[in-house]
PDB file of N, CA and C in Angstrom:
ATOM      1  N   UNK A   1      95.326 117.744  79.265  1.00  0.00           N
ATOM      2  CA  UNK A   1      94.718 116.706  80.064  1.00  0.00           C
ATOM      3  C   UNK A   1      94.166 117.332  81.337  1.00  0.00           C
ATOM      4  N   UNK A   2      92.801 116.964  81.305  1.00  0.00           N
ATOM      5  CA  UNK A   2      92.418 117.882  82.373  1.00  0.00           C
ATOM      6  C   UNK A   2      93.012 116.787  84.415  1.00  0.00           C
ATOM      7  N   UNK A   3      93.178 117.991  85.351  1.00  0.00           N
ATOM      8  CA  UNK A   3      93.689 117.182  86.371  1.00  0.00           C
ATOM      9  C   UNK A   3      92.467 116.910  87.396  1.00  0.00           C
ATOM     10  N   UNK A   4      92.571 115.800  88.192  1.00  0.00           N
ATOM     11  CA  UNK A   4      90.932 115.328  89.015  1.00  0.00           C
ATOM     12  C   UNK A   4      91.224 116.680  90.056  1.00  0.00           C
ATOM     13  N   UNK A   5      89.604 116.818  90.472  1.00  0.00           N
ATOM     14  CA  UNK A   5      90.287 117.865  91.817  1.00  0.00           C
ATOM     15  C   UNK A   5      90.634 117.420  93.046  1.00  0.00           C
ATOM     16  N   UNK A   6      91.262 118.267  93.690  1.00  0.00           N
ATOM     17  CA  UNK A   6      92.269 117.544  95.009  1.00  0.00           C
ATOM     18  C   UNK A   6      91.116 117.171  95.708  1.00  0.00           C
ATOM     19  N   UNK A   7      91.684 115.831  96.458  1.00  0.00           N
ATOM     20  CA  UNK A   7      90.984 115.466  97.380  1.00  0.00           C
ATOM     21  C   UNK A   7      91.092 116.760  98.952  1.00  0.00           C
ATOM     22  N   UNK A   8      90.518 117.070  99.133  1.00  0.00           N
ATOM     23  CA  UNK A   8      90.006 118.038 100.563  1.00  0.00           C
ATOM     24  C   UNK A   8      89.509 117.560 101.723  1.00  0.00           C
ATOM     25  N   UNK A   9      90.011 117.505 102.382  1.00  0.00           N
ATOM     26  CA  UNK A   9      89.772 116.982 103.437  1.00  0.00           C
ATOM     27  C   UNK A   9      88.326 117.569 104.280  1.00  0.00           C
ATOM     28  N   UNK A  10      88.204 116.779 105.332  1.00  0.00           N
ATOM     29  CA  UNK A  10      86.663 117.782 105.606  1.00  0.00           C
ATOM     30  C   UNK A  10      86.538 118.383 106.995  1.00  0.00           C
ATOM     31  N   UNK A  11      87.624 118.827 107.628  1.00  0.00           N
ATOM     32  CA  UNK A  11      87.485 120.279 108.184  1.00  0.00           C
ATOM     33  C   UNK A  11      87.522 121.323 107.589  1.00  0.00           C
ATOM     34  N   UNK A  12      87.206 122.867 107.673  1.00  0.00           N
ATOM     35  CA  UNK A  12      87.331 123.737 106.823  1.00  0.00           C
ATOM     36  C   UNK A  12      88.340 124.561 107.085  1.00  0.00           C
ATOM     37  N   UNK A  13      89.028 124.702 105.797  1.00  0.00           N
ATOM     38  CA  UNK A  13      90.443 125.613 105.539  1.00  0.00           C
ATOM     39  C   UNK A  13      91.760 124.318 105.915  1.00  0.00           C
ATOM     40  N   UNK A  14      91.249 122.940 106.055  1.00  0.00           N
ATOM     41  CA  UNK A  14      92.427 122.191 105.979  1.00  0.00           C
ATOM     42  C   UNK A  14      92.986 122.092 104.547  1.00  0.00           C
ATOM     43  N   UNK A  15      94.479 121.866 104.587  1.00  0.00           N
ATOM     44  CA  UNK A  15      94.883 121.806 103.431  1.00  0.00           C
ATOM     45  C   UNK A  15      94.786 120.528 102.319  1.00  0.00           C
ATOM     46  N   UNK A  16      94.766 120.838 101.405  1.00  0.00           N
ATOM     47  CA  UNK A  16      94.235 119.874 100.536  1.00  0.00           C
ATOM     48  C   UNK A  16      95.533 118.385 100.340  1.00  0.00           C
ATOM     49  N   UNK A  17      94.232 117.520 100.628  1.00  0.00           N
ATOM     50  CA  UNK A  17      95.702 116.233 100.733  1.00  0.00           C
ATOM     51  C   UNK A  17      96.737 115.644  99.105  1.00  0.00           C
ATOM     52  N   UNK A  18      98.034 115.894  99.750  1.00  0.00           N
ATOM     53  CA  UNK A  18      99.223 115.254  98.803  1.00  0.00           C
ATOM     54  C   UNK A  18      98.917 114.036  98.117  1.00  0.00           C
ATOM     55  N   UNK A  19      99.251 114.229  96.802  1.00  0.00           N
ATOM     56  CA  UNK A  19      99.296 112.622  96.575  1.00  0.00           C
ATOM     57  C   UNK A  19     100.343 112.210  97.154  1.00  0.00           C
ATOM     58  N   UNK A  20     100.234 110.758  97.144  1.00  0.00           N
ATOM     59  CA  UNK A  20     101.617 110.206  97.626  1.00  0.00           C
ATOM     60  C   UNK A  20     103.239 110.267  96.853  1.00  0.00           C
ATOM     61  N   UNK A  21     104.142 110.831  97.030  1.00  0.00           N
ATOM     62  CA  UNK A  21     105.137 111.149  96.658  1.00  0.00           C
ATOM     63  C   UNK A  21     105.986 109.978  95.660  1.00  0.00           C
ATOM     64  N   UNK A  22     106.333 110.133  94.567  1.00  0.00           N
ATOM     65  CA  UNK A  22     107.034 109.101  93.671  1.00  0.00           C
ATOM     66  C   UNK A  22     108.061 109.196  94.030  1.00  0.00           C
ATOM     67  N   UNK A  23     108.836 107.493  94.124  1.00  0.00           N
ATOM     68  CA  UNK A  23     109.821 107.381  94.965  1.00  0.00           C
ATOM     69  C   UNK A  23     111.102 107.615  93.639  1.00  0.00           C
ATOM     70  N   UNK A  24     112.379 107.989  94.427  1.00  0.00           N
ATOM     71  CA  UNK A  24     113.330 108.235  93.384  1.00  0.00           C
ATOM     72  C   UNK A  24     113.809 107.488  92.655  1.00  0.00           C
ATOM     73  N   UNK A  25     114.122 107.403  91.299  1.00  0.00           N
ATOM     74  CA  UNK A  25     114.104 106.792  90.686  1.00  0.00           C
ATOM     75  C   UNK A  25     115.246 105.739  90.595  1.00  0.00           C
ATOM     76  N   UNK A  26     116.283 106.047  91.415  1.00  0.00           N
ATOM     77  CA  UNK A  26     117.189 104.807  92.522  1.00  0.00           C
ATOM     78  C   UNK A  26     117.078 104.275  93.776  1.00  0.00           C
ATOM     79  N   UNK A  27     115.468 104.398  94.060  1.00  0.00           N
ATOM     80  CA  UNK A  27     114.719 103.537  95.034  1.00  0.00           C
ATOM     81  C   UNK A  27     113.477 102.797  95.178  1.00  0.00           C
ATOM     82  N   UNK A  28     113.834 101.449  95.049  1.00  0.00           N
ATOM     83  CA  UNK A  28     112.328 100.871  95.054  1.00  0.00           C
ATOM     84  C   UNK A  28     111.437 100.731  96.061  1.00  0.00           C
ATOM     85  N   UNK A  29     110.178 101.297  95.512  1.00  0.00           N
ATOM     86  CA  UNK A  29     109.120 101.794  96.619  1.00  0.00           C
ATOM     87  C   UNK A  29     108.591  99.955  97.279  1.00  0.00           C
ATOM     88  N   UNK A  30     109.065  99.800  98.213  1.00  0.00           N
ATOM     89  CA  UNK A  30     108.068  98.712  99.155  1.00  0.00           C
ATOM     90  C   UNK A  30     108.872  97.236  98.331  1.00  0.00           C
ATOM     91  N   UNK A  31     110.187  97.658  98.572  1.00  0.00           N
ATOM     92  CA  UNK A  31     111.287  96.429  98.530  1.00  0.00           C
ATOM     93  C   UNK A  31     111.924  96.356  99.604  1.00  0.00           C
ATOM     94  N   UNK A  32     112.287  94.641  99.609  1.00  0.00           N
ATOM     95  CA  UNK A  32     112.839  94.388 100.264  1.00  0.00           C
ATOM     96  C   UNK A  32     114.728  94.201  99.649  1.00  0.00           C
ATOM     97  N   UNK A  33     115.933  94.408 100.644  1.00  0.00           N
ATOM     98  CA  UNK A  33     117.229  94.390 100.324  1.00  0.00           C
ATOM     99  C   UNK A  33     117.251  93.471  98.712  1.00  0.00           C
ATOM    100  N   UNK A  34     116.796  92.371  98.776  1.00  0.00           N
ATOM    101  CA  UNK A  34     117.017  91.730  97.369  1.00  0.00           C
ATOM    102  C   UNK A  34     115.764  91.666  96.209  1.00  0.00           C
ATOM    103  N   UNK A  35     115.338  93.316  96.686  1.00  0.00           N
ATOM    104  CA  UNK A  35     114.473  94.057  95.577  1.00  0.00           C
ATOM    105  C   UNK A  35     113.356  93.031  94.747  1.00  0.00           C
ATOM    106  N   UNK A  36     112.884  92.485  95.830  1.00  0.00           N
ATOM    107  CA  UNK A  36     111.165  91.891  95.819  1.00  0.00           C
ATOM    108  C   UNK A  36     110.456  92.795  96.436  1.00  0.00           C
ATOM    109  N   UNK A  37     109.636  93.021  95.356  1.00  0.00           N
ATOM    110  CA  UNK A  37     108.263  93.765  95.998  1.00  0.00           C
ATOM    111  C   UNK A  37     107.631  92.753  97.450  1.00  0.00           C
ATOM    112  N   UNK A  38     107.303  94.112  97.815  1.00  0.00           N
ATOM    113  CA  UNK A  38     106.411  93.606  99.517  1.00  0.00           C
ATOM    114  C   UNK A  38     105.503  92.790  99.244  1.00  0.00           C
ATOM    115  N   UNK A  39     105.064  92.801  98.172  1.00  0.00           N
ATOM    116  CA  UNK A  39     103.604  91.305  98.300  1.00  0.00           C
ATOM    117  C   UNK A  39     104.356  90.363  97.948  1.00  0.00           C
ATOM    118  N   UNK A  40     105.317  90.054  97.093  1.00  0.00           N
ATOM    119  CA  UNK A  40     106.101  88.958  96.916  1.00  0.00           C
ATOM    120  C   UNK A  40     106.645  88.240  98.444  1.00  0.00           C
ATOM    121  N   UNK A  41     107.469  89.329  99.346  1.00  0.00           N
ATOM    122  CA  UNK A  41     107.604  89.128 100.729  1.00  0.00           C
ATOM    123  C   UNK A  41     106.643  88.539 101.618  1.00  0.00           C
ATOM    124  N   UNK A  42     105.353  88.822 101.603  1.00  0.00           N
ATOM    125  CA  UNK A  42     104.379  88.312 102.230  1.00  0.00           C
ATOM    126  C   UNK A  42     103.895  87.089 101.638  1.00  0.00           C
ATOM    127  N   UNK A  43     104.031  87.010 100.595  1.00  0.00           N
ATOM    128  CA  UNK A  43     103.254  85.732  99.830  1.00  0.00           C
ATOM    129  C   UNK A  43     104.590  84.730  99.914  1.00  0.00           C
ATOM    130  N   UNK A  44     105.816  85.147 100.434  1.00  0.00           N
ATOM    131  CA  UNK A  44     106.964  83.986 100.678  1.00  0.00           C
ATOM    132  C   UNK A  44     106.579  83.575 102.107  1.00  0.00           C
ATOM    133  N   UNK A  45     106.534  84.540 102.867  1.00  0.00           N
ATOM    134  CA  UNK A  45     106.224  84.383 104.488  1.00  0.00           C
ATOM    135  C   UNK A  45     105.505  83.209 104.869  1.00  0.00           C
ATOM    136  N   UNK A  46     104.023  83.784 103.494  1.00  0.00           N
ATOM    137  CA  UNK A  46     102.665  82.696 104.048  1.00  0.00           C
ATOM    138  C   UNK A  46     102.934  81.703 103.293  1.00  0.00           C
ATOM    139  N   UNK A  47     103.842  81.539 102.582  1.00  0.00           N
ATOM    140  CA  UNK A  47     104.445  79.737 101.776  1.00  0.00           C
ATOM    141  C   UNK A  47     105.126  79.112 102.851  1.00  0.00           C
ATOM    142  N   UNK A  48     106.083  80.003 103.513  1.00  0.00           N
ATOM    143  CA  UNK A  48     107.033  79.543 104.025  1.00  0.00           C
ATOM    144  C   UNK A  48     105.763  78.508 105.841  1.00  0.00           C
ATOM    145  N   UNK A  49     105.263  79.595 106.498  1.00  0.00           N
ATOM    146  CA  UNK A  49     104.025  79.495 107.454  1.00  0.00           C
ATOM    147  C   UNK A  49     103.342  78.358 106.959  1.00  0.00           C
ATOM    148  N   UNK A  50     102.874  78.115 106.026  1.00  0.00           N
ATOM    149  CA  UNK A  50     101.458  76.833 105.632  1.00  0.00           C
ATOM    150  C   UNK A  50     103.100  75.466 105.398  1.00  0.00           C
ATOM    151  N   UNK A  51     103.838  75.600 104.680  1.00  0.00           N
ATOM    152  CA  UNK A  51     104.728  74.613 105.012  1.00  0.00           C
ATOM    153  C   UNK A  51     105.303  74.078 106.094  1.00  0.00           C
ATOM    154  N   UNK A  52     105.454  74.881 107.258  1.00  0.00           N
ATOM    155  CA  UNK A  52     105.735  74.730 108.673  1.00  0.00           C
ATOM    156  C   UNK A  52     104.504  74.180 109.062  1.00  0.00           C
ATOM    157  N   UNK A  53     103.151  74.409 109.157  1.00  0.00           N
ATOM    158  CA  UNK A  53     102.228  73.501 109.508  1.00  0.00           C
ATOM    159  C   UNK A  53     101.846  72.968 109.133  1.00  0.00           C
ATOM    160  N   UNK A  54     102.653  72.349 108.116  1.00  0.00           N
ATOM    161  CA  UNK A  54     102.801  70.574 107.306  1.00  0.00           C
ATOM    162  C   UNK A  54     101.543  69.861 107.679  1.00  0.00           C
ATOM    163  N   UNK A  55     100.196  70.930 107.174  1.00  0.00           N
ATOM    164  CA  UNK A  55      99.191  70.502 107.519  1.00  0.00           C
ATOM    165  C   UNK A  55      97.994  70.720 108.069  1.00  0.00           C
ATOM    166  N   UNK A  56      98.353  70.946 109.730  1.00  0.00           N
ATOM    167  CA  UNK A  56      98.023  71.355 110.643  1.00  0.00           C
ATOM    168  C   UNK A  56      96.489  72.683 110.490  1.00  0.00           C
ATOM    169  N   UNK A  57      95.447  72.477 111.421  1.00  0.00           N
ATOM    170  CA  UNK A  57      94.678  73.664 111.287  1.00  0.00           C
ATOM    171  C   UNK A  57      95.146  74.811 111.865  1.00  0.00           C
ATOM    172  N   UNK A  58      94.872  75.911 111.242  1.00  0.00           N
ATOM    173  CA  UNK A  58      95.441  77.599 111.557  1.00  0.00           C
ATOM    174  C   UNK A  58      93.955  78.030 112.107  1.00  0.00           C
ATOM    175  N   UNK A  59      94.147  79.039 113.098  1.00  0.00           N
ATOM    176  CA  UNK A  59      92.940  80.083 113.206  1.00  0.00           C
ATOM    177  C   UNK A  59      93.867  81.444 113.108  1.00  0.00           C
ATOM    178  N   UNK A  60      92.873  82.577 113.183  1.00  0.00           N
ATOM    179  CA  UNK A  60      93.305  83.929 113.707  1.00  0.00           C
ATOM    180  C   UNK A  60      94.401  84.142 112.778  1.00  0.00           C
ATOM    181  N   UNK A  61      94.675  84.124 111.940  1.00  0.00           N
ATOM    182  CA  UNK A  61      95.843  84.157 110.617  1.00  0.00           C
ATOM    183  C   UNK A  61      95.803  85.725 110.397  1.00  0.00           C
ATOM    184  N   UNK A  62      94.480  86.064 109.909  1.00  0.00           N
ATOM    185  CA  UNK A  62      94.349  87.126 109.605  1.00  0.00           C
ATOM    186  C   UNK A  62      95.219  88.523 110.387  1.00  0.00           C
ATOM    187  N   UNK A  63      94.653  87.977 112.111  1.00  0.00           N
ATOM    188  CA  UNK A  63      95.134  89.150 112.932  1.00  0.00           C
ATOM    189  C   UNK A  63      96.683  88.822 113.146  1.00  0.00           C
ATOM    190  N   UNK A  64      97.353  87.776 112.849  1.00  0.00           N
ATOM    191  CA  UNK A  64      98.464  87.333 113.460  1.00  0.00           C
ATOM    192  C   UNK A  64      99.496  88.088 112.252  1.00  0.00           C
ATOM    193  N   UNK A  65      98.952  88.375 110.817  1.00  0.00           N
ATOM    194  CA  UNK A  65      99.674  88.681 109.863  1.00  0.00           C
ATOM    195  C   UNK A  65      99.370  89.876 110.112  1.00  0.00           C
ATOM    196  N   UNK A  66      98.195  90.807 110.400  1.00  0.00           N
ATOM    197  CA  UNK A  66      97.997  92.755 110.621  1.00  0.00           C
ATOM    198  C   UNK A  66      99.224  92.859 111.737  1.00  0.00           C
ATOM    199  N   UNK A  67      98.602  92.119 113.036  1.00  0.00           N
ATOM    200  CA  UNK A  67     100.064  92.150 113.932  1.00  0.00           C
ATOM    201  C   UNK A  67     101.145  92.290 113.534  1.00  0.00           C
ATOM    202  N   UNK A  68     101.680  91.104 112.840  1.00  0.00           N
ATOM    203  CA  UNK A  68     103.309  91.419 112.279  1.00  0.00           C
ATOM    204  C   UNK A  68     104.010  92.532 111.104  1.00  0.00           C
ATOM    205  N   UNK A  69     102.765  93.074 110.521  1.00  0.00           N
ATOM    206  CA  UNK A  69     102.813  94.102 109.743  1.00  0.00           C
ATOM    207  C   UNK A  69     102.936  94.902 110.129  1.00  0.00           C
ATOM    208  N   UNK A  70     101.869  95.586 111.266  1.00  0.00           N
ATOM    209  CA  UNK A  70     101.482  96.893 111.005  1.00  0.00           C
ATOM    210  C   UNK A  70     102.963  97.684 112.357  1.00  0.00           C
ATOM    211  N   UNK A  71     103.124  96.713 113.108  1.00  0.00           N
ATOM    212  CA  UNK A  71     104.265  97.060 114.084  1.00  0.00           C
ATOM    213  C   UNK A  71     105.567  97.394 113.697  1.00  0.00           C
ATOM    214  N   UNK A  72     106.113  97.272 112.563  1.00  0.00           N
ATOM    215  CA  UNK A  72     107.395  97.025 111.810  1.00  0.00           C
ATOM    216  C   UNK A  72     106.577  98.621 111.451  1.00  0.00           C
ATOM    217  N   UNK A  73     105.865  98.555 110.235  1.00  0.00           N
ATOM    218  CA  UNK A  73     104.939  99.981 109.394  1.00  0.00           C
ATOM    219  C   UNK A  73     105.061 101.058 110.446  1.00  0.00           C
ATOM    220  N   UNK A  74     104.674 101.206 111.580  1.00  0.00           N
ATOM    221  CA  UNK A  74     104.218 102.248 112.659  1.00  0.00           C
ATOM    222  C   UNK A  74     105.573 102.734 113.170  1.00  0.00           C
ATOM    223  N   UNK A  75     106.585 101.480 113.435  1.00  0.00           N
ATOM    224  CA  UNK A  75     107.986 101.909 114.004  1.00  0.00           C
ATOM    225  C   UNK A  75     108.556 103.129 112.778  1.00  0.00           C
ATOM    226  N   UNK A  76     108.133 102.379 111.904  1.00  0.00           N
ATOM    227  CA  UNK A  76     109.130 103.347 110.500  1.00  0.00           C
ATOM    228  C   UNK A  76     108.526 104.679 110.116  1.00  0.00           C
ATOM    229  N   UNK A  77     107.413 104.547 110.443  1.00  0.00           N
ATOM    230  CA  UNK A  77     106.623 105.983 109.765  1.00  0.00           C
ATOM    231  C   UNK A  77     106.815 106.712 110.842  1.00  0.00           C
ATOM    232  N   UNK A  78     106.488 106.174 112.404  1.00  0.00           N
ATOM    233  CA  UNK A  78     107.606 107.242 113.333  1.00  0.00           C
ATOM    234  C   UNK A  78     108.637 107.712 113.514  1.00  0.00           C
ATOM    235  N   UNK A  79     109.630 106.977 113.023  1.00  0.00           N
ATOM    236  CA  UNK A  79     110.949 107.603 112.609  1.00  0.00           C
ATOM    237  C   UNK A  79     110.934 108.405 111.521  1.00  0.00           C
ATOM    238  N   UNK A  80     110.231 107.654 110.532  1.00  0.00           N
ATOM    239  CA  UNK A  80     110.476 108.647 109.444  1.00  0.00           C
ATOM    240  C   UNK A  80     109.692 110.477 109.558  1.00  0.00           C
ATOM    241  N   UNK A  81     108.853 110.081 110.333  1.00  0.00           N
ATOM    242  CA  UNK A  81     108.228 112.002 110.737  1.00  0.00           C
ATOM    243  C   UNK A  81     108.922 112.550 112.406  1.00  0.00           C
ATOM    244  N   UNK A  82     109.932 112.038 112.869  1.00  0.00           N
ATOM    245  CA  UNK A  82     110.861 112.115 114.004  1.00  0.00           C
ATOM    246  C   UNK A  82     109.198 111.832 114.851  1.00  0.00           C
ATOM    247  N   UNK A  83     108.847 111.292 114.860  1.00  0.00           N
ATOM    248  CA  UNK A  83     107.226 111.082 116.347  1.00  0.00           C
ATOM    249  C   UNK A  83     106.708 112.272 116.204  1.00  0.00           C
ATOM    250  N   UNK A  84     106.297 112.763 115.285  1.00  0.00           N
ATOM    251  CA  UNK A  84     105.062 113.830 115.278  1.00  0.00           C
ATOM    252  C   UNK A  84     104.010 112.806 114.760  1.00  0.00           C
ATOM    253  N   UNK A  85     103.207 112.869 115.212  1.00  0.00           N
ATOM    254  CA  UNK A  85     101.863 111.543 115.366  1.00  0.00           C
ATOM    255  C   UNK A  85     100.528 112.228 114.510  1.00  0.00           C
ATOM    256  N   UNK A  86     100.573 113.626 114.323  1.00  0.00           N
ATOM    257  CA  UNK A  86      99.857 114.257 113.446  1.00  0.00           C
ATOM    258  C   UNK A  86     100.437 114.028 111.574  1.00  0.00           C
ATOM    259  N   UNK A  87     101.675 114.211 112.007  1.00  0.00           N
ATOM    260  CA  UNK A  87     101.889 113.938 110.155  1.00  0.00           C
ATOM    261  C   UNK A  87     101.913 112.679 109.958  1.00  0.00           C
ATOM    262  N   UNK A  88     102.160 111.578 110.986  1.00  0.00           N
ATOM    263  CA  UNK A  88     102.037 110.425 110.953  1.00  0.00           C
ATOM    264  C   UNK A  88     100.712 109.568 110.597  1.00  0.00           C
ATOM    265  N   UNK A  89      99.967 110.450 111.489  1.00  0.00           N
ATOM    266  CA  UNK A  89      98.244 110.016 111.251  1.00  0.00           C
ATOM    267  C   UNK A  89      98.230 109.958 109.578  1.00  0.00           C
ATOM    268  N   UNK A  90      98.699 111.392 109.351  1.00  0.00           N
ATOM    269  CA  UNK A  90      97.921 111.452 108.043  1.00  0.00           C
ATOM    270  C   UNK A  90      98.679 111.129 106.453  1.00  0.00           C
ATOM    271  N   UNK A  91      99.665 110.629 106.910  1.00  0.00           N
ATOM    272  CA  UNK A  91     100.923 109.718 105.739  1.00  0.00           C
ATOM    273  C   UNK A  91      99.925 108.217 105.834  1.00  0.00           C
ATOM    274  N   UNK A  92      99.679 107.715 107.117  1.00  0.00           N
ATOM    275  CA  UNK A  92      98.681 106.238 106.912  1.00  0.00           C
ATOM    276  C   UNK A  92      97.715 106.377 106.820  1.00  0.00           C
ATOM    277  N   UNK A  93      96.804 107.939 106.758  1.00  0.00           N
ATOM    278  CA  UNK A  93      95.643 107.941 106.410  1.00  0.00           C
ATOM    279  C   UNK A  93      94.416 107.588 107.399  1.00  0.00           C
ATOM    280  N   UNK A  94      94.927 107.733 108.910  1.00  0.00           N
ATOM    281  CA  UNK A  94      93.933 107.384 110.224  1.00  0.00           C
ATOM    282  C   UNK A  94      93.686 108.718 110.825  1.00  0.00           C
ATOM    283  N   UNK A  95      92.841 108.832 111.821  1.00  0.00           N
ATOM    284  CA  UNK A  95      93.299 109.893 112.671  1.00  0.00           C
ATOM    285  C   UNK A  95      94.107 109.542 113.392  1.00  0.00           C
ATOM    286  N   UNK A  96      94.212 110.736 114.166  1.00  0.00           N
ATOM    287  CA  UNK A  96      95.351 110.761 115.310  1.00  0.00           C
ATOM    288  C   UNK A  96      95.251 109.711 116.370  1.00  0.00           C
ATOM    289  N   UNK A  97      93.916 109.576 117.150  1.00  0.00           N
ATOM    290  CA  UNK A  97      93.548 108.820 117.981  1.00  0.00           C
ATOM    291  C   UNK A  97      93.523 107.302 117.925  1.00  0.00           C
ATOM    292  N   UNK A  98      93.197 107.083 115.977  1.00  0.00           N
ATOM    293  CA  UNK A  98      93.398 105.698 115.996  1.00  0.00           C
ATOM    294  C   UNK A  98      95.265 105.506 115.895  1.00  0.00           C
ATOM    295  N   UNK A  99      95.630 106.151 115.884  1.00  0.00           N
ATOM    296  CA  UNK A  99      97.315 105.908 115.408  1.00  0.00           C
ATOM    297  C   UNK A  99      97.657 105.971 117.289  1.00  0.00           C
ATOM    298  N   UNK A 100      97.210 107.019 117.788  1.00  0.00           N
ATOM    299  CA  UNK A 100      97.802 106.485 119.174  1.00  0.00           C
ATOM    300  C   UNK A 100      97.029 104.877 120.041  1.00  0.00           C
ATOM    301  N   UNK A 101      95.992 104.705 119.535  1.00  0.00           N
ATOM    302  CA  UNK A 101      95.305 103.302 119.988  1.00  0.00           C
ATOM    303  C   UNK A 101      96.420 102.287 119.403  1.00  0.00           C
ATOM    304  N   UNK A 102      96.576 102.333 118.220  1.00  0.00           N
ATOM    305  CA  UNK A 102      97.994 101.278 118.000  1.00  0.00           C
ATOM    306  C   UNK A 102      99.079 101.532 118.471  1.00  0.00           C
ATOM    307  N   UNK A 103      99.490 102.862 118.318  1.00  0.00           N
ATOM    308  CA  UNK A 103     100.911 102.936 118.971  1.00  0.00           C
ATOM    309  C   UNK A 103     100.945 102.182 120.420  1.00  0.00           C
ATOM    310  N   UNK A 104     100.034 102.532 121.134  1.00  0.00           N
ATOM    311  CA  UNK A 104      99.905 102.029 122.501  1.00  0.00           C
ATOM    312  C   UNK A 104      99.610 100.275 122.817  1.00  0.00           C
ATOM    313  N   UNK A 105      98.412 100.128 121.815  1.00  0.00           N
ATOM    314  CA  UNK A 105      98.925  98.457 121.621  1.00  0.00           C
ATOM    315  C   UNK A 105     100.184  97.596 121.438  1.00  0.00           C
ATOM    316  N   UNK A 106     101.091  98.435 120.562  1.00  0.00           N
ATOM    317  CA  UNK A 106     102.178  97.650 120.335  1.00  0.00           C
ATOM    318  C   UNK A 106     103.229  98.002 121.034  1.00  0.00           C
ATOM    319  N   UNK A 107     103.241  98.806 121.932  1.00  0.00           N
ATOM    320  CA  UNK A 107     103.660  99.132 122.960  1.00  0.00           C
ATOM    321  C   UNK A 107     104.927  99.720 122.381  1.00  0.00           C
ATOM    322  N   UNK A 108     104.651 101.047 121.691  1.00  0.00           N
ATOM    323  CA  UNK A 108     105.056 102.209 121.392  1.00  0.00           C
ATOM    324  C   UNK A 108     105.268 103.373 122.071  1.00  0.00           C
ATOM    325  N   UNK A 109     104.233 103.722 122.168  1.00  0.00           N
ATOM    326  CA  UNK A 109     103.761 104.674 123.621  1.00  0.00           C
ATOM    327  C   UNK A 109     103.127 104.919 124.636  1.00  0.00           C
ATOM    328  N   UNK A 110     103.757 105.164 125.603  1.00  0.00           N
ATOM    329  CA  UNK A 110     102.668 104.957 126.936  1.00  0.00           C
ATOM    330  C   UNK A 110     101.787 105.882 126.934  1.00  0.00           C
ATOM    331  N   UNK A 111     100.705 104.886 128.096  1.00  0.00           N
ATOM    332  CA  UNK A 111      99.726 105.922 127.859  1.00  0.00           C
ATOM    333  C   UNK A 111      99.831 107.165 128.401  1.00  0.00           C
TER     334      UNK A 111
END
């Protein structure tokens, strides 16, 4: 079976990017404690949200759900690379600069 070629990044002599790592096979990738997948989690959230406004008009949904996401996501992927913000950038796939523009929004790191 032939394999695709690595994706390469586009400075020259950077190293060629990882796929993303398969999680072990006694851990489910993007569960929650009672082992629902994360879109299941979100799609309870926004049942649970449109039932609370028994109605009511919503705006700004969109940014109010990136908000509550991506702040929880950013805390963990910094721990998980101890705050090196370079391997961090590139596990979420941003540069560096946009990862410190959020970090600093969510008031992660000062400026």
């Amino acid at each position: 079976m032939k394999r695709p070629a690595p994706n390469v990044r586009g400075r020259a002599g950077a190293k060629a990017a990882r796929p993303h790592a398969k999680p072990a096979a006694n851990v489910a990738a993007l569960t929650d404690l009672d082992h629902r997948p994360l879109h299941r989690c979100v799609e309870d959230a926004m049942n649970a949200y449109f039932a609370a406004l028994d109605g009511e008009d919503t705006s700004g949904l969109f940014d109010l759900v990136m908000t509550e996401v991506e702040r929880p996501m950013l805390e963990c992927v910094m721990r998980y690379v101890a705050d090196n913000q370079c391997r961090a950038a590139a596990m979420l796939g941003v540069s560096r600069g946009t990862l410190r523009k959020k970090l600093i929004r969510h008031g992660l790191l000062e400026r």
